[in-house]
Protein backbone atom coordinates (compact mmCIF):
# COMPACT_ATOMS: atom_id res chain seq x y z
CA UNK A 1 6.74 17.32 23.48
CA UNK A 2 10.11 18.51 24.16
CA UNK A 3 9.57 18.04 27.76
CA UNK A 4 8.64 14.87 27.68
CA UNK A 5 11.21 13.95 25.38
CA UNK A 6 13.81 14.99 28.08
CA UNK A 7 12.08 13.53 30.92
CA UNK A 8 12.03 9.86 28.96
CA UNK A 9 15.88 10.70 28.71
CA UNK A 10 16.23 11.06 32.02
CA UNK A 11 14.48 8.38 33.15
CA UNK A 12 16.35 6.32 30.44
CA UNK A 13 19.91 7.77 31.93
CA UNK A 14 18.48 6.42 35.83
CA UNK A 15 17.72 2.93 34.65
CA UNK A 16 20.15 -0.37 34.53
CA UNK A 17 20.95 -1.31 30.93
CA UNK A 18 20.41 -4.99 31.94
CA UNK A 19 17.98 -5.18 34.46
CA UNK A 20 16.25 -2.25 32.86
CA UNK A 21 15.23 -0.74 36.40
CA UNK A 22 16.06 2.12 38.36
CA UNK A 23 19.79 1.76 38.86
CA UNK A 24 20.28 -0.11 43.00
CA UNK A 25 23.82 0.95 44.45
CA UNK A 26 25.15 1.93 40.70
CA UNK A 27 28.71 1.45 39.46
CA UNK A 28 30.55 2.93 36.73
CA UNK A 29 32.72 0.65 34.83
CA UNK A 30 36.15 1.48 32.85
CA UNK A 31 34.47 2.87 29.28
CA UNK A 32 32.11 5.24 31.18
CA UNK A 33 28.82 3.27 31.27
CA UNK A 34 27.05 2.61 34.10
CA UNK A 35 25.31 -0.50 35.77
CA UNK A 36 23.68 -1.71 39.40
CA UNK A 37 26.35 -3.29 41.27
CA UNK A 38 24.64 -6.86 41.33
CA UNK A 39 23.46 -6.98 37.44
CA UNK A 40 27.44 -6.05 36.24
CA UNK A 41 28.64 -8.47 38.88
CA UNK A 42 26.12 -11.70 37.17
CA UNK A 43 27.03 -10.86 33.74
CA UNK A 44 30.76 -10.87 34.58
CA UNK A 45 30.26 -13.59 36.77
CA UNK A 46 31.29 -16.62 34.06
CA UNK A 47 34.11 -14.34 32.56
CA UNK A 48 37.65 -14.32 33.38
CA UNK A 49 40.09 -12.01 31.14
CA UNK A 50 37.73 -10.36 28.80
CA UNK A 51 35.63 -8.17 30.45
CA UNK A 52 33.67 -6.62 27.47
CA UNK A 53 31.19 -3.50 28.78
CA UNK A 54 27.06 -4.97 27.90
CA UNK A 55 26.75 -1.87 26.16
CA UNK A 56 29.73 -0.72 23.67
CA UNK A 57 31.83 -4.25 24.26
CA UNK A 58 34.88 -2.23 25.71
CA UNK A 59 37.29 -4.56 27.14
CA UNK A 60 37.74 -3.76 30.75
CA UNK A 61 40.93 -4.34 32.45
CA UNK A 62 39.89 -5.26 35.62
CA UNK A 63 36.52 -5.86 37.97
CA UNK A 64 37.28 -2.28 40.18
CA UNK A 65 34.12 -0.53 39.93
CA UNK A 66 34.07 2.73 40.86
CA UNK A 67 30.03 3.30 42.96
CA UNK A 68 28.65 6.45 42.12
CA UNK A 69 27.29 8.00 44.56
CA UNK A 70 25.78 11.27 42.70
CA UNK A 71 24.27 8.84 40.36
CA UNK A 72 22.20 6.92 43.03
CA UNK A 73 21.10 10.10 44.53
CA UNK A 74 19.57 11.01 40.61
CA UNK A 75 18.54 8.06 40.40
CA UNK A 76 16.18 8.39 43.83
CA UNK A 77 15.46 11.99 42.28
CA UNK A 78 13.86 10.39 39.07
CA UNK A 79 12.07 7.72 40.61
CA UNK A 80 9.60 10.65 42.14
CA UNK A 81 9.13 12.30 39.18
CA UNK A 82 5.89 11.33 36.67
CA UNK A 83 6.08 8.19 34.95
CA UNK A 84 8.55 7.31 37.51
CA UNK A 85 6.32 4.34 38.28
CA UNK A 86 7.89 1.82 35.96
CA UNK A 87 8.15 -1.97 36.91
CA UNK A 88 10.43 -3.81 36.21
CA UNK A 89 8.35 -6.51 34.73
CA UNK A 90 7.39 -4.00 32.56
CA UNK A 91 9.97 -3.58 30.76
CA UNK A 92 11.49 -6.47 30.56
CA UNK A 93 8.27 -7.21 28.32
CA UNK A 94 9.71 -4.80 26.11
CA UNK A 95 12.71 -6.42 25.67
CA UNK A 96 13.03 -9.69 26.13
CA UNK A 97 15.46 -11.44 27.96
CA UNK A 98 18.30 -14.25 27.00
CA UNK A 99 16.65 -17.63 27.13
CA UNK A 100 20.07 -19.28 28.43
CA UNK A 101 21.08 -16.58 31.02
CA UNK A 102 18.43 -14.31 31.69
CA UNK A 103 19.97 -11.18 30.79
CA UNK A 104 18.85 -8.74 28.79
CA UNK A 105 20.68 -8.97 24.89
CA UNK A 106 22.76 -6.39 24.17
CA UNK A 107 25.06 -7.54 21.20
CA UNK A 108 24.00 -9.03 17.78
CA UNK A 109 25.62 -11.61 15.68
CA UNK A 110 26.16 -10.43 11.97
CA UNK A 111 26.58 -14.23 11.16
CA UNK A 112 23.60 -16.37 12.77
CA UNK A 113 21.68 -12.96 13.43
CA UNK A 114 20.77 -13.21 16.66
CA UNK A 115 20.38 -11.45 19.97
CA UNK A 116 23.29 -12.06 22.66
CA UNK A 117 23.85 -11.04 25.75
CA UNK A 118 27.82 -10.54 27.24
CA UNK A 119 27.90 -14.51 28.40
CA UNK A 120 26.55 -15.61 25.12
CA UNK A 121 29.52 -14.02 23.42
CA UNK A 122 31.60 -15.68 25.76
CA UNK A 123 30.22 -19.64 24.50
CA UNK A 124 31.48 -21.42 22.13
CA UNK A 125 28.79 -21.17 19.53
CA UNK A 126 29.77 -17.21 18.62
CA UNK A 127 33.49 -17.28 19.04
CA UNK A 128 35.08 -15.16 16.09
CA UNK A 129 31.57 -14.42 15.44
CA UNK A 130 31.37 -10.18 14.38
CA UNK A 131 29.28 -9.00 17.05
CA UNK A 132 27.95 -5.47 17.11
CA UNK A 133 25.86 -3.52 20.10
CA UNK A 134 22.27 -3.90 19.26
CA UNK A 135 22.01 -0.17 18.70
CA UNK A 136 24.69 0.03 16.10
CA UNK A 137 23.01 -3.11 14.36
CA UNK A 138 19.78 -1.59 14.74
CA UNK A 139 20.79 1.75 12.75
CA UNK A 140 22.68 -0.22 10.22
CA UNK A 141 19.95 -2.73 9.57
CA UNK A 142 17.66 0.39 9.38
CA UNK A 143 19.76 1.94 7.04
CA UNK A 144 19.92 -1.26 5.05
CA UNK A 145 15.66 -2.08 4.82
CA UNK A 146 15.71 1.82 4.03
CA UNK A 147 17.64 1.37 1.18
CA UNK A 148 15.05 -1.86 -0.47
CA UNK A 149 11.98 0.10 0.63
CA UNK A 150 12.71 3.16 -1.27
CA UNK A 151 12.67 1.25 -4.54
CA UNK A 152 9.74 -0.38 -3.81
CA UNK A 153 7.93 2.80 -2.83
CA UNK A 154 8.89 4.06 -6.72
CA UNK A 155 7.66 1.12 -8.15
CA UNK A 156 4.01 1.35 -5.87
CA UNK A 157 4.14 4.95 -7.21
CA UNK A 158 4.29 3.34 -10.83
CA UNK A 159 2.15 1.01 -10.06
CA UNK A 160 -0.91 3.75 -8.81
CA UNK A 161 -0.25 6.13 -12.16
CA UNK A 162 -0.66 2.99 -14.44
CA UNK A 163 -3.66 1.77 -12.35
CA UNK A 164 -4.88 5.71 -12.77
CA UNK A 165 -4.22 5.58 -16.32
CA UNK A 166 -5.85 2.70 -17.43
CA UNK A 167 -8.99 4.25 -15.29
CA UNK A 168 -8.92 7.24 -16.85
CA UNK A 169 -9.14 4.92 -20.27
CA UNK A 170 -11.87 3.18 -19.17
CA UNK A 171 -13.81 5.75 -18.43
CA UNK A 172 -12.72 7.83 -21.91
CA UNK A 173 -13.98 4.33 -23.47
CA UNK A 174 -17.04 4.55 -21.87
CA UNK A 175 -18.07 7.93 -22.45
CA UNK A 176 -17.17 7.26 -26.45
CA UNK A 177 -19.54 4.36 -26.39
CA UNK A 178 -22.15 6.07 -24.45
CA UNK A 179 -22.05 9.27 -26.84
CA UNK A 180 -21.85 6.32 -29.66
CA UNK A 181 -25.50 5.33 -28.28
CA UNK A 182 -27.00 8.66 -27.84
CA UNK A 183 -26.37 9.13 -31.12
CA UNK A 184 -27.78 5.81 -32.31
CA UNK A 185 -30.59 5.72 -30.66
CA UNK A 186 -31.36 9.43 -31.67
CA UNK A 187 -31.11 8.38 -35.30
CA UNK A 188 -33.24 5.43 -34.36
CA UNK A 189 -35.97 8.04 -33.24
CA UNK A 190 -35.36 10.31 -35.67
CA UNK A 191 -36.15 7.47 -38.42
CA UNK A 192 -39.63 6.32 -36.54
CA UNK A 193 -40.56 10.15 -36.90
CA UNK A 194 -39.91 10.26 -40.40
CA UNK A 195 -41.85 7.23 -41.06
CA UNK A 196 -44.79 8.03 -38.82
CA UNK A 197 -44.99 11.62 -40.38
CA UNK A 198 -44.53 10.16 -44.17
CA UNK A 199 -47.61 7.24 -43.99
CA UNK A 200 -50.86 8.99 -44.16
CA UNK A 201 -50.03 10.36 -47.32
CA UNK A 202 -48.79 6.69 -48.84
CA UNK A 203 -52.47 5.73 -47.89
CA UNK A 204 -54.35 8.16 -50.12
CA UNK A 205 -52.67 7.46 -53.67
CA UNK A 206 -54.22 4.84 -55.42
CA UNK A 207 -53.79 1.24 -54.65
CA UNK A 208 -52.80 -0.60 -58.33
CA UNK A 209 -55.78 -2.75 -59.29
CA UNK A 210 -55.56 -6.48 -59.72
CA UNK A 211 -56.20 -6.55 -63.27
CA UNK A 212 -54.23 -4.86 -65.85
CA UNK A 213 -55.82 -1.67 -67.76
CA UNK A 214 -55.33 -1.57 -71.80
CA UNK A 215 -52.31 0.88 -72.44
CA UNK A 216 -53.83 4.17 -74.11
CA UNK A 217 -52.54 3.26 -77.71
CA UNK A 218 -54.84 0.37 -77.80
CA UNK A 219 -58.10 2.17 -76.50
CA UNK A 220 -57.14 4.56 -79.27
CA UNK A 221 -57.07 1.82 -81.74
CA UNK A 222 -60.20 1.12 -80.89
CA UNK A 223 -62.34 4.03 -80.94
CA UNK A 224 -60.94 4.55 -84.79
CA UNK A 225 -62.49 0.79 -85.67
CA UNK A 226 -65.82 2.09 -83.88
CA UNK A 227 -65.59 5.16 -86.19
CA UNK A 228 -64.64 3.25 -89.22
CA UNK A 229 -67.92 0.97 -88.68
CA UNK A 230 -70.07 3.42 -87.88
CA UNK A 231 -69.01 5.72 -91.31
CA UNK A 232 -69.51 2.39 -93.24
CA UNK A 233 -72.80 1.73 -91.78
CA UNK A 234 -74.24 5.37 -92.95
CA UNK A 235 -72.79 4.74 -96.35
CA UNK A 236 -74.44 1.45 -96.61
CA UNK A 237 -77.76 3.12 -95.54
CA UNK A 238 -77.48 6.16 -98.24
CA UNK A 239 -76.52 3.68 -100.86
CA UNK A 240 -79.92 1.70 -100.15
C-alpha cells in the first residue's frame, strides 16, 4: 500500500496541473509550481498584469519561466514506470474541463459556487468574487458537511435504539399475551376434564318424578285414620 501510495505521488508530481498529462518541456513559474510550457502559456494568454499561478493564485511578476530541465528528465523516468500508461483523455474524464476555455478549473467561487479556471477569474462575471484553490475549498467544504453529518449520525443512532426499543416491547407484549393464552386455554381444558370426569355419577341419582309424592307427615296421618277404623270396626263386631 505504501508503495503504491508513493508511486501515485510521483506520478501525480510528473503530470501538468492543467492538462493533467505528463509534463512536455516543463516550466517552473515564480511561486514554485510547475506547468508544460504550452498549457501556462494558453492560460496566461488573455492576461496582462495579473498573472495569478492555476494552482495557489500567486501573483507572478512577470512571464520569465524558468524550463526545468531535471524535471523533464523525471518526468521521462515516470512515464516507464507501472501505471505510467495514463491518457490524457483519461483524465480529463476525471476532471472536467471549463466549458468557456477548456482548461481544467482550478479556483472556486465562495459566492456563485462554481468551478473556475485562471481566465474565468479574469471575466467580468467573478471580479471581487472570493476565490479559493479548489483544494483549499475542497477541505473546507469537507470540514463544513463533516460538521452537519455528525449530528445526523447521533440522531440515526437515536433513531435505531428507539426502533430497538419499541421491538423489544413488542415482543415483551407478545410473549405476555401468549403466556395469557396458555394459561387460558389450560383452564379451558382443565374445566372439560372436570366436567367429563364429574357426569357419570350425575346420571345414577335419581331423576325427580313428574308427579309430586305426599310429604311423610301426611302418609302418617293416614295410616292413624286406617288404625282408628279398623279398632272401631272390631269394637262394633264384639258389641254385636
Amino acid at each position: 500500500m505504501a508503495f503504491a501510495a508513493s508511486l501515485a505521488e510521483l506520478h501525480a508530481e510528473a503530470s501538468c496541473p492543467l492538462c493533467l498529462d505528463y509534463l512536455r518541456d516543463p516550466v517552473t513559474i515564480a511561486c514554485g509550481h510547475n506547468f508544460c510550457l504550452h498549457c501556462i502559456q494558453q492560460c496566461w494568454e488573455d492576461l496582462q498584469h495579473i498573472l495569478p499561478c492555476p494552482v495557489c493564485l500567486h501573483h507572478c511578476p512577470d512571464r520569465n519561466f524558468r524550463r526545468n530541465t531535471q524535471l523533464c528528465h523525471v518526468t521521462g523516468f515516470v512515464r516507464q514506470l507501472p501505471g505510467g500508461a495514463r491518457s490524457k483523455r483519461k483524465l480529463q474524464d476525471e476532471r472536467p474541463l471549463c466549458e468557456k476555455h477548456n482548461q481544467v478549473p482550478a479556483l472556486f467561487c465562495e459566492k456563485d459556487l462554481e468551478l473556475l479556471c485562471p481566465q474565468c477569474k479574469a471575466s467580468s462575471d467573478h471580479q471581487d468574487h472570493p476565490l479559493t484553490p479548489i483544494e483549499q475549498a475542497a477541505a473546507r467544504h469537507r470540514k463544513k458537511l463533516k460538521s452537519y453529518i455528525e449530528p445526523l449520525k447521533k440522531q440515526v443512532e437515536d433513531a435505531e435504539k428507539g426502533l430497538k426499543m419499541q421491538v423489544s416491547k413488542l415482543f415483551q407484549l407478545r410473549w405476555k399475551v401468549e403466556n395469557r393464552r396458555y394459561k387460558l386455554v389450560s383452564l379451558s381444558l382443565s374445566l372439560s376434564l372436570s366436567l367429563s370426569l364429574s357426569l357419570p355419577f350425575s346420571l345414577t341419582a335419581p331423576f325427580p318424578s313428574p308427579h309430586p309424592q305426599p310429604c311423610s307427615h301426611s302418609v302418617s296421618k293416614k295410616k292413624k285414620k286406617k288404625k282408628k277404623k279398623k279398632k272401631r270396626g272390631h269394637l262394633g263386631d264384639s258389641v254385636s
